[in-house]
N, C-alpha and C. Protein backbone atom coordinates (compact mmCIF):
# COMPACT_ATOMS: atom_id res chain seq x y z
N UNK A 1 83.48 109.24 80.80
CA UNK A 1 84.41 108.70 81.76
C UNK A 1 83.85 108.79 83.17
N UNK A 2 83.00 109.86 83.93
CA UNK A 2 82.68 109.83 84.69
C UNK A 2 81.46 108.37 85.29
N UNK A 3 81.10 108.18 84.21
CA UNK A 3 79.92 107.16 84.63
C UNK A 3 81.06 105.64 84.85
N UNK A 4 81.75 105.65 83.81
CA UNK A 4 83.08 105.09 84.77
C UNK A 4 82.70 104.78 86.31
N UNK A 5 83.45 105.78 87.21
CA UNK A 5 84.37 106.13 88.19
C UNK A 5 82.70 105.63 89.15
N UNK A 6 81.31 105.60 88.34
CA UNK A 6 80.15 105.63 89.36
C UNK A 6 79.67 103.76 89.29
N UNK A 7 80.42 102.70 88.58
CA UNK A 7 80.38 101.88 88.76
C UNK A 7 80.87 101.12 89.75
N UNK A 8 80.78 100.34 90.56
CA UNK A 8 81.34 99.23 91.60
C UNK A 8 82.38 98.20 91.17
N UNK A 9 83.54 98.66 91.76
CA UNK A 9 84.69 98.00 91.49
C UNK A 9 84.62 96.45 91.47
N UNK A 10 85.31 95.58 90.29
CA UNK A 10 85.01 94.49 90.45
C UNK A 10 86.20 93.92 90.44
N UNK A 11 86.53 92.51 90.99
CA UNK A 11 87.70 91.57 91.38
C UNK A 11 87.66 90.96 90.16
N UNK A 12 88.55 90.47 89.65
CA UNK A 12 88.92 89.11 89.01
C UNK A 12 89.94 88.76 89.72
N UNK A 13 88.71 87.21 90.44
CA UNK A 13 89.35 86.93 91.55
C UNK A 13 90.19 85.15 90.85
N UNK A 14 91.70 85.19 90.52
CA UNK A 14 92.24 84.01 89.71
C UNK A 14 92.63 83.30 91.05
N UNK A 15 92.10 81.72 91.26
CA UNK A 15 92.72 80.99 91.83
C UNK A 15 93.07 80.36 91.53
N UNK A 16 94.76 79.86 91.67
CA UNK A 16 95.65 78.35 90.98
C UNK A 16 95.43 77.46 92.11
N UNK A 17 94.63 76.67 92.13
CA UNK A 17 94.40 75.25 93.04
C UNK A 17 95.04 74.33 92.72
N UNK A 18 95.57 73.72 94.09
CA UNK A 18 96.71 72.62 94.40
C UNK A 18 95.83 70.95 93.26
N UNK A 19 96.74 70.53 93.03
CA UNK A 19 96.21 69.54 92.34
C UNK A 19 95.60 68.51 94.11
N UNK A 20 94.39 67.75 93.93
CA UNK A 20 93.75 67.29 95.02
C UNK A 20 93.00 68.07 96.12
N UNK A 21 93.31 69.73 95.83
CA UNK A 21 91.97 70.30 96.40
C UNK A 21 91.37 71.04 96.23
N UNK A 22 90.47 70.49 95.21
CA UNK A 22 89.41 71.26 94.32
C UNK A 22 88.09 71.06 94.81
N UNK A 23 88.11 70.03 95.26
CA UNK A 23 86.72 69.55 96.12
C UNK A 23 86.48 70.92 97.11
N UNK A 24 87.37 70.71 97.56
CA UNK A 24 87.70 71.24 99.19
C UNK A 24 87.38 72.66 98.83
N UNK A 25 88.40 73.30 97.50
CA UNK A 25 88.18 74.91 97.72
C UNK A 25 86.52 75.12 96.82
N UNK A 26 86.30 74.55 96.26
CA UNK A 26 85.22 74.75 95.75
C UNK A 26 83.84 74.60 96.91
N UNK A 27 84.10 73.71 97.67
CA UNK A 27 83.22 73.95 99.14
C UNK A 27 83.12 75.30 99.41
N UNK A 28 84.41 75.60 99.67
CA UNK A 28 84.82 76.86 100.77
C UNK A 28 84.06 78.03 99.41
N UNK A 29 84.47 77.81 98.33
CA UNK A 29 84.15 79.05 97.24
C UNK A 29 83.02 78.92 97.28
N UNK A 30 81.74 77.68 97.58
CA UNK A 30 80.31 78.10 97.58
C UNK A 30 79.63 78.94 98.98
N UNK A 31 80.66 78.67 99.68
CA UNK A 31 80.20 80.56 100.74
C UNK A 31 80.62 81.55 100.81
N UNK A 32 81.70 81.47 100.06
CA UNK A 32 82.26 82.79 99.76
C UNK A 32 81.49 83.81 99.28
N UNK A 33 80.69 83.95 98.24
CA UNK A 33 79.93 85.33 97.93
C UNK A 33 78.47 85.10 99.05
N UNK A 34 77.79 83.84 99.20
CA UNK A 34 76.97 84.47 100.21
C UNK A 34 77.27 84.85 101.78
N UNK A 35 78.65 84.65 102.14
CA UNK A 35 78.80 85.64 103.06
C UNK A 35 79.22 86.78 103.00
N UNK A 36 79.94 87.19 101.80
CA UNK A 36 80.20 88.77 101.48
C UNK A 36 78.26 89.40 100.98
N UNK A 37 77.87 88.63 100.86
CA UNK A 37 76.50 89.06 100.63
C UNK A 37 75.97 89.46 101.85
N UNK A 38 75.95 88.64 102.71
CA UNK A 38 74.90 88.92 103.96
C UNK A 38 75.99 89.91 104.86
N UNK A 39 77.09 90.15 104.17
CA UNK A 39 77.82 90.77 105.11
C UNK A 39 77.67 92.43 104.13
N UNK A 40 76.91 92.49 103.84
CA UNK A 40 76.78 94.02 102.52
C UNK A 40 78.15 94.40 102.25
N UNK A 41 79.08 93.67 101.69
CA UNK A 41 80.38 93.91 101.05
C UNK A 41 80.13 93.89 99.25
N UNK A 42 79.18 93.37 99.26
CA UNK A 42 79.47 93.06 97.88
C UNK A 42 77.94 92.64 96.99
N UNK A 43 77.94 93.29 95.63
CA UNK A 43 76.40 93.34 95.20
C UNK A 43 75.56 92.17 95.08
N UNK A 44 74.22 92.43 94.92
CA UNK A 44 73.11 91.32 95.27
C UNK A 44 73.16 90.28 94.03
N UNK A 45 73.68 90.41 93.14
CA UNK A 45 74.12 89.54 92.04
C UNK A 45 75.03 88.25 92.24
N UNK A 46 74.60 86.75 92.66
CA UNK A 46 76.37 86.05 92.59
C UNK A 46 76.77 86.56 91.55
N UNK A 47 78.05 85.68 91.89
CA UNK A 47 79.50 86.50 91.35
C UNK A 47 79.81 84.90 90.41
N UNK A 48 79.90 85.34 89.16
CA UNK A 48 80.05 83.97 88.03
C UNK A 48 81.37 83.67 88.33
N UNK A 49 81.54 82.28 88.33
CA UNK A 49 82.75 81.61 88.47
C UNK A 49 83.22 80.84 87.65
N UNK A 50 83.96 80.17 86.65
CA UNK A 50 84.38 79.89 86.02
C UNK A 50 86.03 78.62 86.26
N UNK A 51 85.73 77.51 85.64
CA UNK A 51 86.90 76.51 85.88
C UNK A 51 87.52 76.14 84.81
N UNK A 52 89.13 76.15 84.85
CA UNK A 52 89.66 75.77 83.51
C UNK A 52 90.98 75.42 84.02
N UNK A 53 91.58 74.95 82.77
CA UNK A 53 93.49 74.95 83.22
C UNK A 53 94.18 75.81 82.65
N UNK A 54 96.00 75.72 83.41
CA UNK A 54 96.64 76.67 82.79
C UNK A 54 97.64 76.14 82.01
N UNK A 55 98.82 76.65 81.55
CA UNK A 55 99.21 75.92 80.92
C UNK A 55 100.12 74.80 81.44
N UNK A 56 100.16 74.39 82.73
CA UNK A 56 101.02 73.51 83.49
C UNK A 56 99.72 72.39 83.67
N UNK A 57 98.84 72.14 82.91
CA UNK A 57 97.73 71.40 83.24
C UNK A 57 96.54 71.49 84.64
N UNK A 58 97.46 72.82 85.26
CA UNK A 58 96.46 72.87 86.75
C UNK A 58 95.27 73.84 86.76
N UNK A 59 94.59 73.20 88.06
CA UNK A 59 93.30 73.94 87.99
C UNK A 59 93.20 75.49 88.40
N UNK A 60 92.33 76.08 87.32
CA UNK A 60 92.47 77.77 87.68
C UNK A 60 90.89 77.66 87.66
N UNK A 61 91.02 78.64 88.88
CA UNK A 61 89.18 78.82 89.09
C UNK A 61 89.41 80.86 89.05
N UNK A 62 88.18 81.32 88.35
CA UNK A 62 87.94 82.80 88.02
C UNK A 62 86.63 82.81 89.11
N UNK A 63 86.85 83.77 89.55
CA UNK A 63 85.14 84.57 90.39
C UNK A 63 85.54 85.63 89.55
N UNK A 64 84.56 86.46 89.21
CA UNK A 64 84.33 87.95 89.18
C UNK A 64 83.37 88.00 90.17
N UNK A 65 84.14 89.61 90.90
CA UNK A 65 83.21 89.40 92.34
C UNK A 65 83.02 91.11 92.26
N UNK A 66 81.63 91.70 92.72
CA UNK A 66 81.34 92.80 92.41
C UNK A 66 81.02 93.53 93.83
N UNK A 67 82.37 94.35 94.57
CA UNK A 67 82.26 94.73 95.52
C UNK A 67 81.23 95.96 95.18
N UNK A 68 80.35 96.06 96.74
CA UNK A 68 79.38 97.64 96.74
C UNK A 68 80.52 98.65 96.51
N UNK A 69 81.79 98.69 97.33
CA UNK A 69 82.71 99.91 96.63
C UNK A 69 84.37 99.36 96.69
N UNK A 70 84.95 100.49 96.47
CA UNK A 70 86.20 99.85 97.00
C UNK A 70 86.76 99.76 98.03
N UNK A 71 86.08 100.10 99.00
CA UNK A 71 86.79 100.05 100.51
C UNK A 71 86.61 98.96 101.01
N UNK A 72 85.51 97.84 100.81
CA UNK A 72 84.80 96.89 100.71
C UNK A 72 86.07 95.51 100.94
N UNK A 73 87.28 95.15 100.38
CA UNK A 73 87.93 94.67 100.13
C UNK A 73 88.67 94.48 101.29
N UNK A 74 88.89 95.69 101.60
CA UNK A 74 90.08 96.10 103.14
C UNK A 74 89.27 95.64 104.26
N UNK A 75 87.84 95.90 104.11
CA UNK A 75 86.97 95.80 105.24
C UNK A 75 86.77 94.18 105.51
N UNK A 76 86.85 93.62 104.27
CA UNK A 76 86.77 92.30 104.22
C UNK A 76 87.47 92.02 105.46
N UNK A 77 88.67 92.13 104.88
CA UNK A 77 89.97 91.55 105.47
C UNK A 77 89.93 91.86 107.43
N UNK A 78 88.97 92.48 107.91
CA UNK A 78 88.70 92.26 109.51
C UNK A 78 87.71 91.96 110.05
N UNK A 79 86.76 90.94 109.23
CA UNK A 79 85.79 90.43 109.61
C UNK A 79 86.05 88.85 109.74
N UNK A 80 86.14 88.50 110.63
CA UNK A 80 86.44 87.09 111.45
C UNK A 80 85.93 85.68 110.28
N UNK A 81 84.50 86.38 110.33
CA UNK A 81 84.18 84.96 109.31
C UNK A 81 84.12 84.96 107.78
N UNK A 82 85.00 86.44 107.63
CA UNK A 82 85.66 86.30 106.20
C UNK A 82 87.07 85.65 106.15
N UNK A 83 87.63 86.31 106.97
CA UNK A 83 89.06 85.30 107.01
C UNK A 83 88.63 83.93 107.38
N UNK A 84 87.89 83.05 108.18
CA UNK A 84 87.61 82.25 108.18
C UNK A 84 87.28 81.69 106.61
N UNK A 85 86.99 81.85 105.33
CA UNK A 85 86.87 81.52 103.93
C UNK A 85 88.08 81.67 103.52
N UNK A 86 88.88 83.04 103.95
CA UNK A 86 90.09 83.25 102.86
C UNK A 86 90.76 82.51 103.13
N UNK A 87 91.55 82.55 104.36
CA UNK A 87 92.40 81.48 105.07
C UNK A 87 92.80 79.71 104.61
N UNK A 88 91.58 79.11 104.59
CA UNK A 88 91.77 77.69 103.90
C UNK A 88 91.42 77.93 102.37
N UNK A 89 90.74 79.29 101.66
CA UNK A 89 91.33 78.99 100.29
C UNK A 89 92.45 78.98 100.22
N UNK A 90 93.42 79.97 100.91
CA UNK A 90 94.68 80.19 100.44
C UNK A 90 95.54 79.08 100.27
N UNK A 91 94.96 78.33 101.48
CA UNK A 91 96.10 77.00 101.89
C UNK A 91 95.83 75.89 100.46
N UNK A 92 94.56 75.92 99.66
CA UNK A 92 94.27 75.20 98.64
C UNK A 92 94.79 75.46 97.40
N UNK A 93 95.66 76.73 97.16
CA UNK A 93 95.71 77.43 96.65
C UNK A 93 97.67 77.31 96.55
N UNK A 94 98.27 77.21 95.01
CA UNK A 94 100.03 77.30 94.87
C UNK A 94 100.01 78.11 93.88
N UNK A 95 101.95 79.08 94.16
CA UNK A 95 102.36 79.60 93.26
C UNK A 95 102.61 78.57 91.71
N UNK A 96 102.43 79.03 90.52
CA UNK A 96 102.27 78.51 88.94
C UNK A 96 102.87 79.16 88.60
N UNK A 97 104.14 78.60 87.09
CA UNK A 97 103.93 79.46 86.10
C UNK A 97 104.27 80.85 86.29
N UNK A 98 105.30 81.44 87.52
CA UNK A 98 105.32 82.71 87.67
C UNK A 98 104.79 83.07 88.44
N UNK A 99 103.45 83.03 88.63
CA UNK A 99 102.22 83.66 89.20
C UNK A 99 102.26 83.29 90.92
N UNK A 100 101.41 84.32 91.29
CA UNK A 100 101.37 83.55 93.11
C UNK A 100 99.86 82.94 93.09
N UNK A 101 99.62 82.29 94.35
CA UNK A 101 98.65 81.43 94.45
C UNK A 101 97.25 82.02 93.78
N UNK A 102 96.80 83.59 94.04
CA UNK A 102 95.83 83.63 94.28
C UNK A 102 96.12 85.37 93.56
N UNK A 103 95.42 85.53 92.82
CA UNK A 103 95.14 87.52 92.74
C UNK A 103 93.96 88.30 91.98
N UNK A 104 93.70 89.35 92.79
CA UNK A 104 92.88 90.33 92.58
C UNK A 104 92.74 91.56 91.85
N UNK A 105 93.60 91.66 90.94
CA UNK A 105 93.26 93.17 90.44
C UNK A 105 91.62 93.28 89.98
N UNK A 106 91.60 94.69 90.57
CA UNK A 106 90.77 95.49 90.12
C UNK A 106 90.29 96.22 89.25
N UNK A 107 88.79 96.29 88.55
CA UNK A 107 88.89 96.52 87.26
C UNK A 107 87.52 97.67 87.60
N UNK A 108 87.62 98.09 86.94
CA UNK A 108 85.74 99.25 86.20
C UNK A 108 85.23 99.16 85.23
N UNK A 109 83.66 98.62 85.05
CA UNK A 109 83.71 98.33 83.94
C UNK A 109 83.47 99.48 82.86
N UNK A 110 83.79 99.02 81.40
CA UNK A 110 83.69 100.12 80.84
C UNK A 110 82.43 99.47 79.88
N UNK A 111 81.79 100.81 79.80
CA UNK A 111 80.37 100.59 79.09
C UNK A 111 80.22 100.88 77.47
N UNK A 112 81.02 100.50 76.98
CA UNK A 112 81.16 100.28 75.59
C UNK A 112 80.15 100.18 74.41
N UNK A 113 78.54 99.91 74.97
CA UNK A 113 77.45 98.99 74.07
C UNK A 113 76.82 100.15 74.52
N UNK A 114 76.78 101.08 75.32
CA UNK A 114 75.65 102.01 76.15
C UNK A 114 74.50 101.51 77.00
N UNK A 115 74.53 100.31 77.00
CA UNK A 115 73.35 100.04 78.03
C UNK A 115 73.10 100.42 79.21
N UNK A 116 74.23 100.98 80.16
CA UNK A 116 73.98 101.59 81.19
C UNK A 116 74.51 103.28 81.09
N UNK A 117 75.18 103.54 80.28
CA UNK A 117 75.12 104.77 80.55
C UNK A 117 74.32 106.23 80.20
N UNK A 118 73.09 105.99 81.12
CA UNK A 118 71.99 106.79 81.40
C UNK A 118 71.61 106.86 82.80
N UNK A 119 72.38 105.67 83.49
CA UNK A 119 72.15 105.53 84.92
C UNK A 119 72.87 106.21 85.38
């Protein structure tokens, strides 16, 4: 469990996009990890993204995004030309299905196969 707690917290980051701006957030989502990159928020790996629907036929886009830690997230949130990205995703971005536009829980991964836990 401890090798747990020594991994880097990761986002599953779900966005429900407005029907007509997918163009648009998918722009904005191709700088999204290289400015959390050059901004050392988040590891040297992109972050896989993934497009599909839900069950209302609309578009859901997945990042898994692999912050350096967890403070990383908060810190985001007062750096000018990160809100500059979040900001017009959000606006691309509607409540579905229950759900609100956009969410983050946080996960650890668990190492199940052993490949990393020796590190």
């Amino acid at each position: 469990m401890s090798n747990e707690i020594k991994n880097p917290p990761v986002a599953i980051c779900t966005y429900r996009v407005k029907g007509g701006k997918e163009d648009e957030f998918i722009t904005l989502l191709r700088r999204h990890w290289p400015t959390l990159r050059d901004l050392g928020l988040v590891q040297g790996v992109p972050s896989p993204v993934y497009r599909g629907t839900d069950e209302s036929g609309g578009t859901v886009i997945t990042e898994i995004l692999t912050w350096k830690d967890g403070d990383m997230p908060n810190r985001a949130h007062e750096i000018p030309s990160v809100m500059a990205i979040w900001e017009p995703m959000g606006i691309c971005c509607e409540p579905r299905l229950g759900r609100p536009p956009m969410e983050f829980p946080q996960v650890l991964r668990l190492n199940l196969h052993g490949d990393d836990e020796r590190g």
